[in-house]
N, C-alpha and C. Protein backbone atom coordinates (compact mmCIF):
# COMPACT_ATOMS: atom_id res chain seq x y z
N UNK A 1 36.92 30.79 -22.88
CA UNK A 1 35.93 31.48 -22.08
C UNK A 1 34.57 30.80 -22.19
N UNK A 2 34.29 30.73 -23.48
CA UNK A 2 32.98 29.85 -23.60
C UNK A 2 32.92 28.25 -22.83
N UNK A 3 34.19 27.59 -22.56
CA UNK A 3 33.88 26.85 -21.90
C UNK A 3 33.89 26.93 -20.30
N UNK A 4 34.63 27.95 -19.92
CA UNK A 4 33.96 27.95 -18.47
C UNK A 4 32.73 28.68 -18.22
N UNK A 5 31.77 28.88 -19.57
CA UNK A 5 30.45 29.23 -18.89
C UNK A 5 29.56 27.94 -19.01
N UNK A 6 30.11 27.02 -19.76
CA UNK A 6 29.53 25.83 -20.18
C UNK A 6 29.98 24.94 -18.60
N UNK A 7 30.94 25.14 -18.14
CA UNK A 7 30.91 24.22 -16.87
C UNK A 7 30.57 24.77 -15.85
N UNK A 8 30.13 25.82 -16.12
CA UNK A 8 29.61 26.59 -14.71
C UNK A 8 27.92 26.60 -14.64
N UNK A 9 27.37 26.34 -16.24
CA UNK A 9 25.82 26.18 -16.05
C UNK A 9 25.58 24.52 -15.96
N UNK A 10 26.68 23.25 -15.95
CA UNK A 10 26.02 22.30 -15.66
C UNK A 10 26.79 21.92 -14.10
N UNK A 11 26.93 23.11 -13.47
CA UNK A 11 27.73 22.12 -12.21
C UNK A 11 26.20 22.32 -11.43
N UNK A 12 26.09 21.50 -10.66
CA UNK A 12 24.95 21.10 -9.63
C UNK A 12 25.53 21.30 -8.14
N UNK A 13 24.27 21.68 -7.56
CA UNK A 13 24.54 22.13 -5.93
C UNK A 13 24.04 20.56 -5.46
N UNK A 14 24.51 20.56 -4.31
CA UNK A 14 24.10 18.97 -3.39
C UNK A 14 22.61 19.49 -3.13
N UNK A 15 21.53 20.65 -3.13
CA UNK A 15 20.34 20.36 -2.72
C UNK A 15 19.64 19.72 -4.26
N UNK A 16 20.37 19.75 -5.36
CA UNK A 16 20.16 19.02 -6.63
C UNK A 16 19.87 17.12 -6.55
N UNK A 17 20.52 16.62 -5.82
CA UNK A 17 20.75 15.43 -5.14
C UNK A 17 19.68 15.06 -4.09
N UNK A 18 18.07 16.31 -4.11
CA UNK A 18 17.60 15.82 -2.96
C UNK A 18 16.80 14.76 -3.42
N UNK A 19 16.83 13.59 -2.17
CA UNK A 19 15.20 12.39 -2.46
C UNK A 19 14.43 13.44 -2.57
N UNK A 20 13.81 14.32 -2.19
CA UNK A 20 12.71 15.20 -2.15
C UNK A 20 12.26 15.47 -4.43
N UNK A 21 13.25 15.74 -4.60
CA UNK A 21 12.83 16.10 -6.39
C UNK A 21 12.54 14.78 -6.81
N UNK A 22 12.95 13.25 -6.10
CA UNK A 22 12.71 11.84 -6.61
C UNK A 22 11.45 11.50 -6.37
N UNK A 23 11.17 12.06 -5.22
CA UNK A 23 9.93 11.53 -4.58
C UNK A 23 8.60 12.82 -5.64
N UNK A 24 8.48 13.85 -5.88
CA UNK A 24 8.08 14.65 -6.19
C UNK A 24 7.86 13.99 -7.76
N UNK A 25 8.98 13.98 -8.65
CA UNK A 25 8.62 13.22 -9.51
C UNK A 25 7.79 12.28 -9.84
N UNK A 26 8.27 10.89 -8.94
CA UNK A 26 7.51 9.31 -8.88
C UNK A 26 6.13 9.36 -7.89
N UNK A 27 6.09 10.46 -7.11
CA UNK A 27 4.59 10.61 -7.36
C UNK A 27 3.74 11.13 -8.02
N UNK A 28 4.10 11.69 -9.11
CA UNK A 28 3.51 12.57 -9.43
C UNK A 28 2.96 14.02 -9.35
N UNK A 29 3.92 14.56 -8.01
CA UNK A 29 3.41 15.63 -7.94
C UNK A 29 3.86 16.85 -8.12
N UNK A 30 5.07 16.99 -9.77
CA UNK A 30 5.40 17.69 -10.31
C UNK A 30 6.30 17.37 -11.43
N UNK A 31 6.35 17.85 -12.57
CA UNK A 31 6.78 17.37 -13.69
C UNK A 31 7.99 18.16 -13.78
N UNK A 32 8.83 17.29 -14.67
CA UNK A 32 9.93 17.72 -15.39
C UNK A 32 10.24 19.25 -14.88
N UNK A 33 9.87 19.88 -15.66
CA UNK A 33 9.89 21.58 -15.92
C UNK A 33 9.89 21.93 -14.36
N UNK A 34 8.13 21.56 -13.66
CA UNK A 34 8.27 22.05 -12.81
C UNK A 34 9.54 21.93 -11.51
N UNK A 35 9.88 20.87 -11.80
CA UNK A 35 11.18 20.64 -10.57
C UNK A 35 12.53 21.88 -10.64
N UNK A 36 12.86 21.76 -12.53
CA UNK A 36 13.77 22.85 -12.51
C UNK A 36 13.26 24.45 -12.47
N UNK A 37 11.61 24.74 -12.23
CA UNK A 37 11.65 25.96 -11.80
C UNK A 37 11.90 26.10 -10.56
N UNK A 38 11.28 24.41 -9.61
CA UNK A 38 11.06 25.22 -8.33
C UNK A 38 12.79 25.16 -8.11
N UNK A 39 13.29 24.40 -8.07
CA UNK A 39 14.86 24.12 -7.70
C UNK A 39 15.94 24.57 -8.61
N UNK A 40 15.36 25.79 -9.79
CA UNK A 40 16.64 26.44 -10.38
C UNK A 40 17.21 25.96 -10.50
N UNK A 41 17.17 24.81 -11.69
CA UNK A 41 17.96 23.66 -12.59
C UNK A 41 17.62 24.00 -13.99
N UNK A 42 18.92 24.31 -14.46
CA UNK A 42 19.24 24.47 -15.95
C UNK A 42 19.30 23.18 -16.53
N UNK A 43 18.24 23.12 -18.09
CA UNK A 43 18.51 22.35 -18.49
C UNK A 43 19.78 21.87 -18.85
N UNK A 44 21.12 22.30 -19.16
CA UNK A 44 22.28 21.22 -19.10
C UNK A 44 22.84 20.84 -17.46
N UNK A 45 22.25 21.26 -16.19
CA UNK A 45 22.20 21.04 -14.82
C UNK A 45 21.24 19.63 -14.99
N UNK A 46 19.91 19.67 -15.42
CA UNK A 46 18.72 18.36 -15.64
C UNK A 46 19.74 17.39 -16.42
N UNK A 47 20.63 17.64 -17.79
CA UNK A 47 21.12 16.22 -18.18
C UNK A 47 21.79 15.98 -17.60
N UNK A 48 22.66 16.67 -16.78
CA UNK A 48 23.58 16.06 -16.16
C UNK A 48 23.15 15.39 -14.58
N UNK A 49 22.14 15.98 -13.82
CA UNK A 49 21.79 15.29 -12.66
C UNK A 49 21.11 14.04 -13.19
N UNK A 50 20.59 13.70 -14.07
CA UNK A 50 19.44 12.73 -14.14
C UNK A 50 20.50 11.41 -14.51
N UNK A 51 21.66 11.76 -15.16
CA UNK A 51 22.76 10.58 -15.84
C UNK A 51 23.50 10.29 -14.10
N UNK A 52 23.67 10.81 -12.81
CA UNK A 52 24.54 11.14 -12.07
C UNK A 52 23.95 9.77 -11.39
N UNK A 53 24.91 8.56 -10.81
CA UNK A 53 24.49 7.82 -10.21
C UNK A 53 23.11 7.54 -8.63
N UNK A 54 23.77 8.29 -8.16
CA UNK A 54 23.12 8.92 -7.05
C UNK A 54 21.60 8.80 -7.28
N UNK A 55 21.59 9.97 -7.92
CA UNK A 55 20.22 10.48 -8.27
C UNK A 55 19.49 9.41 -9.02
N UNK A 56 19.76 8.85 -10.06
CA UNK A 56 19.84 7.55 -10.82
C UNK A 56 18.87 6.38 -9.37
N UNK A 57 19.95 6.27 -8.24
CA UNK A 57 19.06 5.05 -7.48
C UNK A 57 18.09 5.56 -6.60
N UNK A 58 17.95 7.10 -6.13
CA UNK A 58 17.13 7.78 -5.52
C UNK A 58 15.84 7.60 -6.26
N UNK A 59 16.20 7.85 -7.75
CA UNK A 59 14.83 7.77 -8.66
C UNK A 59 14.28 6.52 -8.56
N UNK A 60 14.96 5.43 -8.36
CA UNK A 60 14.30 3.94 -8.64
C UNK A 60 13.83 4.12 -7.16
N UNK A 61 14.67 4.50 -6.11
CA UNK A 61 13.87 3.99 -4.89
C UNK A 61 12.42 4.53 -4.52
N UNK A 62 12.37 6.14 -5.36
CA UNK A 62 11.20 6.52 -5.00
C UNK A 62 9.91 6.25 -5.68
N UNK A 63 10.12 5.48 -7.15
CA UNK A 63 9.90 5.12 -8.35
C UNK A 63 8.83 3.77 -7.13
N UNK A 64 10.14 2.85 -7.05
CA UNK A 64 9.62 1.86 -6.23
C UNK A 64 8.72 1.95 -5.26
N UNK A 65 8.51 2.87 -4.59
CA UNK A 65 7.59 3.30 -3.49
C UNK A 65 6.52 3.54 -3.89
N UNK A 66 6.25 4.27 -4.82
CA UNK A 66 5.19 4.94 -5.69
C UNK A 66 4.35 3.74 -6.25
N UNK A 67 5.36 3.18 -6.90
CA UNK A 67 4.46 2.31 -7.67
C UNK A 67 4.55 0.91 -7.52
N UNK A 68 5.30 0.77 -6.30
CA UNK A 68 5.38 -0.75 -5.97
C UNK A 68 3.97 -1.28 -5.11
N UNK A 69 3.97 -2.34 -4.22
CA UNK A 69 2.57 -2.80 -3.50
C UNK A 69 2.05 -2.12 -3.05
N UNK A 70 2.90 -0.92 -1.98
CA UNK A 70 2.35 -0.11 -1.20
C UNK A 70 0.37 0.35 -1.51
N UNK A 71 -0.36 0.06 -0.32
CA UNK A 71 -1.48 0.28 -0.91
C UNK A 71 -1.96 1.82 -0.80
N UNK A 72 -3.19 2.23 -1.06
CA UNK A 72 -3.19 3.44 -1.48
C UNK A 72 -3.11 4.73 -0.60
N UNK A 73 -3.37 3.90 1.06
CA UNK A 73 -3.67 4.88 2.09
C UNK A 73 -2.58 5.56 2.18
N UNK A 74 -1.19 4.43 2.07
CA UNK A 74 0.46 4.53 2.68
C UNK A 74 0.86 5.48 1.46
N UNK A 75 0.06 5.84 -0.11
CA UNK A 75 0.71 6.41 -0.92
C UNK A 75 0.34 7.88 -0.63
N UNK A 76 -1.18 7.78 -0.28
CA UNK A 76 -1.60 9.09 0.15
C UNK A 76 -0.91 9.95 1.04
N UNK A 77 -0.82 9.11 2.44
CA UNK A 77 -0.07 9.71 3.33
C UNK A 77 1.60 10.00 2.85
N UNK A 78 2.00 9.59 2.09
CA UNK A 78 3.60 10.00 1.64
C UNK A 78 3.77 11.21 0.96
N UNK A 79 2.23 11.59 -0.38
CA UNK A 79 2.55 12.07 -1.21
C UNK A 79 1.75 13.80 0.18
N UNK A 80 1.07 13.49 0.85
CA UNK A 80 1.09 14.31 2.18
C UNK A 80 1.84 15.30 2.36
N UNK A 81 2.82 13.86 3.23
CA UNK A 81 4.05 14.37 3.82
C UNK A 81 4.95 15.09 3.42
N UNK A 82 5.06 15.23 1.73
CA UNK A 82 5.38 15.50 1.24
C UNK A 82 5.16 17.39 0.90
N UNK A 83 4.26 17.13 0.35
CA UNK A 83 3.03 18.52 0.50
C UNK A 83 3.21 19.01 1.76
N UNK A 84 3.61 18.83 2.71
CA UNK A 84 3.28 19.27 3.97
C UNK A 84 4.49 19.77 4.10
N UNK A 85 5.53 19.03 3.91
CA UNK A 85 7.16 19.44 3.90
C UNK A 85 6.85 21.27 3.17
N UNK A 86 6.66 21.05 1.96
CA UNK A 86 6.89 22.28 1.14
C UNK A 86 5.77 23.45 1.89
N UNK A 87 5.25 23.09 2.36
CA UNK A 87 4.29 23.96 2.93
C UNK A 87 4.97 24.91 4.69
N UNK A 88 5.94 23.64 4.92
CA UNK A 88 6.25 24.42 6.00
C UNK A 88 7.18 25.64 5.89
N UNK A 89 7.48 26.26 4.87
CA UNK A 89 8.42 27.45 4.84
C UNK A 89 7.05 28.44 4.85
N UNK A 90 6.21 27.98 3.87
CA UNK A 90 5.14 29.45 3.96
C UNK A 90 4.21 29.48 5.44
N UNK A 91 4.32 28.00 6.31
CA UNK A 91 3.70 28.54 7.93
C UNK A 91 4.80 29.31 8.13
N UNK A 92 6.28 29.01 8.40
CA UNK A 92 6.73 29.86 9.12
C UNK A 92 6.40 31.45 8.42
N UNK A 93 6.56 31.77 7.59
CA UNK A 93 6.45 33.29 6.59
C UNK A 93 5.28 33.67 7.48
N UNK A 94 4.10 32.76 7.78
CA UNK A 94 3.05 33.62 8.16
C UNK A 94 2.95 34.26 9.39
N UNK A 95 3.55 33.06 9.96
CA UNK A 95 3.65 33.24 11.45
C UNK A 95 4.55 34.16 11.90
N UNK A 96 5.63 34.74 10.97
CA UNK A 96 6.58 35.65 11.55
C UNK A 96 6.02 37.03 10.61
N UNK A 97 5.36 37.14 9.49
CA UNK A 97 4.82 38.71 9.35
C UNK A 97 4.11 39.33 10.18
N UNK A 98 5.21 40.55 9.83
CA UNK A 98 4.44 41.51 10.61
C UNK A 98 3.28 41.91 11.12
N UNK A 99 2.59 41.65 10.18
CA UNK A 99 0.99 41.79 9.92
C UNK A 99 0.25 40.59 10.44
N UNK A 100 0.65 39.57 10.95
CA UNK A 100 0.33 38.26 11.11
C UNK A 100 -1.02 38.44 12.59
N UNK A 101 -1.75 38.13 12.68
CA UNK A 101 -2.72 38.53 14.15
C UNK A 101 -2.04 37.15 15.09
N UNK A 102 -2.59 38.05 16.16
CA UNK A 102 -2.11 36.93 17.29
C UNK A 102 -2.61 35.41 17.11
N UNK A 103 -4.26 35.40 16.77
CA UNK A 103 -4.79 34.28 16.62
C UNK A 103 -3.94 33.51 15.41
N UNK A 104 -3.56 33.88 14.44
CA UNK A 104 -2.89 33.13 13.30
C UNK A 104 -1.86 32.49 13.68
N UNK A 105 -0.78 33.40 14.73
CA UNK A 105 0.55 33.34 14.71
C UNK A 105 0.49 31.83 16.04
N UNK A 106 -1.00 32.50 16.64
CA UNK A 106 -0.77 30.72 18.06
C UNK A 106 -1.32 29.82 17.45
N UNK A 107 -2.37 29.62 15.84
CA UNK A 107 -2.78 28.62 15.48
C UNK A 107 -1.68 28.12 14.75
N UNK A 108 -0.70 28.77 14.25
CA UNK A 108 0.53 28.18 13.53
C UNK A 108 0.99 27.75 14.50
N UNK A 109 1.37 27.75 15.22
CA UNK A 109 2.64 27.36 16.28
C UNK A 109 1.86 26.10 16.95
N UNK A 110 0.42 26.29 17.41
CA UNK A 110 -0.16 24.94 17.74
C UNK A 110 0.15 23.79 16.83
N UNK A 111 -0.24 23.93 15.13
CA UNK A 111 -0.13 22.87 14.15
C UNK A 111 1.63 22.45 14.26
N UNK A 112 2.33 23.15 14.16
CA UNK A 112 3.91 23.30 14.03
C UNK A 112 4.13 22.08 15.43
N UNK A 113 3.58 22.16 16.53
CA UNK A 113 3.49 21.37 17.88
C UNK A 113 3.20 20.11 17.45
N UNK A 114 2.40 20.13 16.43
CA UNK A 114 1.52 18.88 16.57
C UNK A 114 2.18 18.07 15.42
N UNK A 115 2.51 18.50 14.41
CA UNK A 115 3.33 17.90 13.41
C UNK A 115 4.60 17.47 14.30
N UNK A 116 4.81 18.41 14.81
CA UNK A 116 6.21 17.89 15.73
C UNK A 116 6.31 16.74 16.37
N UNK A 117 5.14 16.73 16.63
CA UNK A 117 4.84 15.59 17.76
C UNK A 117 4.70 15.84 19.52
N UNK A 118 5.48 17.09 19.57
CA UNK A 118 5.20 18.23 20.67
C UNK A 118 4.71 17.71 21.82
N UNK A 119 3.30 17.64 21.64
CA UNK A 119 2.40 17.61 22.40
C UNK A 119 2.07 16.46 22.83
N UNK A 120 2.16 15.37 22.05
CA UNK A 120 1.59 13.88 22.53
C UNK A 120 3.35 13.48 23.19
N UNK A 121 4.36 14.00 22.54
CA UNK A 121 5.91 13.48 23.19
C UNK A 121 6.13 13.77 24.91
N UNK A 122 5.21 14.93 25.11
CA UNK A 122 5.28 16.08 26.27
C UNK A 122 4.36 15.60 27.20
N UNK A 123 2.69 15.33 26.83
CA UNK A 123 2.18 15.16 27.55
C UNK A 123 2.17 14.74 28.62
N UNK A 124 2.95 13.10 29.03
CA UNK A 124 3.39 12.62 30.48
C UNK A 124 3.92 13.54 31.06
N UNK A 125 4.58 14.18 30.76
CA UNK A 125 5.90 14.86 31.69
C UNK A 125 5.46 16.22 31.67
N UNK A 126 4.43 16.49 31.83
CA UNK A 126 4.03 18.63 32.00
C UNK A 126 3.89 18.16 33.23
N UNK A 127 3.74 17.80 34.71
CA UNK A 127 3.98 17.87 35.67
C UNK A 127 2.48 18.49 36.23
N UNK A 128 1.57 18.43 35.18
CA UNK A 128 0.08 18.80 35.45
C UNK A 128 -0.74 18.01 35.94
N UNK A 129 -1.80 17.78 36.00
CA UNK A 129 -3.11 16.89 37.28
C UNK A 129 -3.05 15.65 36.67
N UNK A 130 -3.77 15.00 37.48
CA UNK A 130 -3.42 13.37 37.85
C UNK A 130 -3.56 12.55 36.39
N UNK A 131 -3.32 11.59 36.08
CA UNK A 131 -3.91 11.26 34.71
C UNK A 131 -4.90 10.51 35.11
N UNK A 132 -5.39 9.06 34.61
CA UNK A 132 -6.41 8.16 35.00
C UNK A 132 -5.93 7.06 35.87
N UNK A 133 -6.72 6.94 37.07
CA UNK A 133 -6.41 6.06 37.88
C UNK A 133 -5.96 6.75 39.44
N UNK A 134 -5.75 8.32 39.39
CA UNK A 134 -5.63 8.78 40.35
C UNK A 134 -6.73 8.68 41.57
N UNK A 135 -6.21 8.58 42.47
CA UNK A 135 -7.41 8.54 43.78
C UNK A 135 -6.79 9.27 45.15
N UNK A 136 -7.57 10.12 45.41
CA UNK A 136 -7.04 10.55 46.41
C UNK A 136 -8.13 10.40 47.88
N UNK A 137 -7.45 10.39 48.69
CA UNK A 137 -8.79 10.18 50.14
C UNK A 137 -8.13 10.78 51.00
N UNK A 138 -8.83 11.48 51.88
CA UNK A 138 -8.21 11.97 53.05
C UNK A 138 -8.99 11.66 54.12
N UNK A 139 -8.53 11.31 54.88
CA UNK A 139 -9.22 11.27 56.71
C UNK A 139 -8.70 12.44 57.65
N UNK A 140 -10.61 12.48 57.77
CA UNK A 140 -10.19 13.55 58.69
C UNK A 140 -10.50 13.44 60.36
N UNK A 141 -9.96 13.07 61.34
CA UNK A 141 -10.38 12.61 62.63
C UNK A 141 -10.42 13.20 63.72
N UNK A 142 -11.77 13.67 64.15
CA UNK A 142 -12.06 14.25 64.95
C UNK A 142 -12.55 13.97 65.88
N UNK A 143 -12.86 14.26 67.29
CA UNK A 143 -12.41 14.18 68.35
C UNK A 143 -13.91 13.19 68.96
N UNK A 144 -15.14 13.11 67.80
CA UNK A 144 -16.29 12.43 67.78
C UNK A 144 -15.61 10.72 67.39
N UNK A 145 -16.30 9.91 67.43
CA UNK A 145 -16.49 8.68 66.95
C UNK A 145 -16.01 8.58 65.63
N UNK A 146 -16.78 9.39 64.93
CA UNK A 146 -16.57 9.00 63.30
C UNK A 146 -15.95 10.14 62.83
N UNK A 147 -14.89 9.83 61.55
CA UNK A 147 -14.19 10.94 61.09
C UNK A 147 -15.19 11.66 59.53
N UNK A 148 -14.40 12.26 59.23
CA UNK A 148 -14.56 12.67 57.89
C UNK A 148 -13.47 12.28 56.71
N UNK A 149 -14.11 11.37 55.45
CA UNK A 149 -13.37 10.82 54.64
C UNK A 149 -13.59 11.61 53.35
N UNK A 150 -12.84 12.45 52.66
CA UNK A 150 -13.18 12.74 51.04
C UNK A 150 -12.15 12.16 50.31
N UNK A 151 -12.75 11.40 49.39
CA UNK A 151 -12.25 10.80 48.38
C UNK A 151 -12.91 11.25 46.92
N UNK A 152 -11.32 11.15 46.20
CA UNK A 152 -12.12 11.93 44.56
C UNK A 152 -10.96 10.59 43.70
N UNK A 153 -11.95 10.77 42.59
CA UNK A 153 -11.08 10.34 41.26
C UNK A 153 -10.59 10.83 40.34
């Protein structure tokens, strides 16, 4: 009996295996401990993921990123993206409480657009007014000599 509680506290789920805990690590932007609180990893779950091949070259690759040439802007923006990842479960939370005001719930959904890419992917194709370079002229000819021409840009 004691040993199937012993193989049941080091078996690991595949979200155990994420780059996300490699990258989090080798940047620095959570330690040891903190990974197995946020991701509910038992320490005999930690010896055993950290020995597990996988995880093993995930760590060097993110290891490598971190601290290889990359200069500091490209580290900033990763360790970001990163931050930004974990952040998107608590936009959605906000944006769907109850209590949430209208203004909150369309400024979430604007940022959510824009991270998406949404808006700059969309823009050509909304089927809305002219972009740059439009010209329009019309003639208008009446029954005098000279017509009437409006032209806009």
């Amino acid at each position: 009996m004691t040993t199937d509680v012993a193989i049941q506290e080091t078996l690991l789920d595949m979200e155990h295996l994420s780059p996300l805990i490699c990258v989090e690590l080798a940047a620095g932007l959570s330690t040891v401990k903190g990974i197995q609180e946020k991701y509910k990893i038992t320490e005999p779950q930690w010896l055993r993921l950290k020995e597990n091949p996988t995880f093993v070259k995930m760590m060097k690759e993110a290891t490598l990123t971190f601290t290889g040439d990359m200069n500091a802007g490209k580290r900033i923006t990763k360790k970001a993206e990163v931050l930004l990842e974990d952040l998107l479960p608590v936009m959605y939370k906000l944006a769907t409480a109850p209590e949430a005001s209208t203004g909150t719930v369309v400024d979430i959904v604007k940022q959510l657009k824009e991270i998406a890419g949404i808006t700059a992917r969309n823009a050509g194709n909304s089927g809305g007014g002219a972009g740059p370079g439009f010209n329009v002229q019309i003639e208008i000819h009446t029954s005098e000599k000279q017509g009437v021409t409006i032209q806009g840009n």
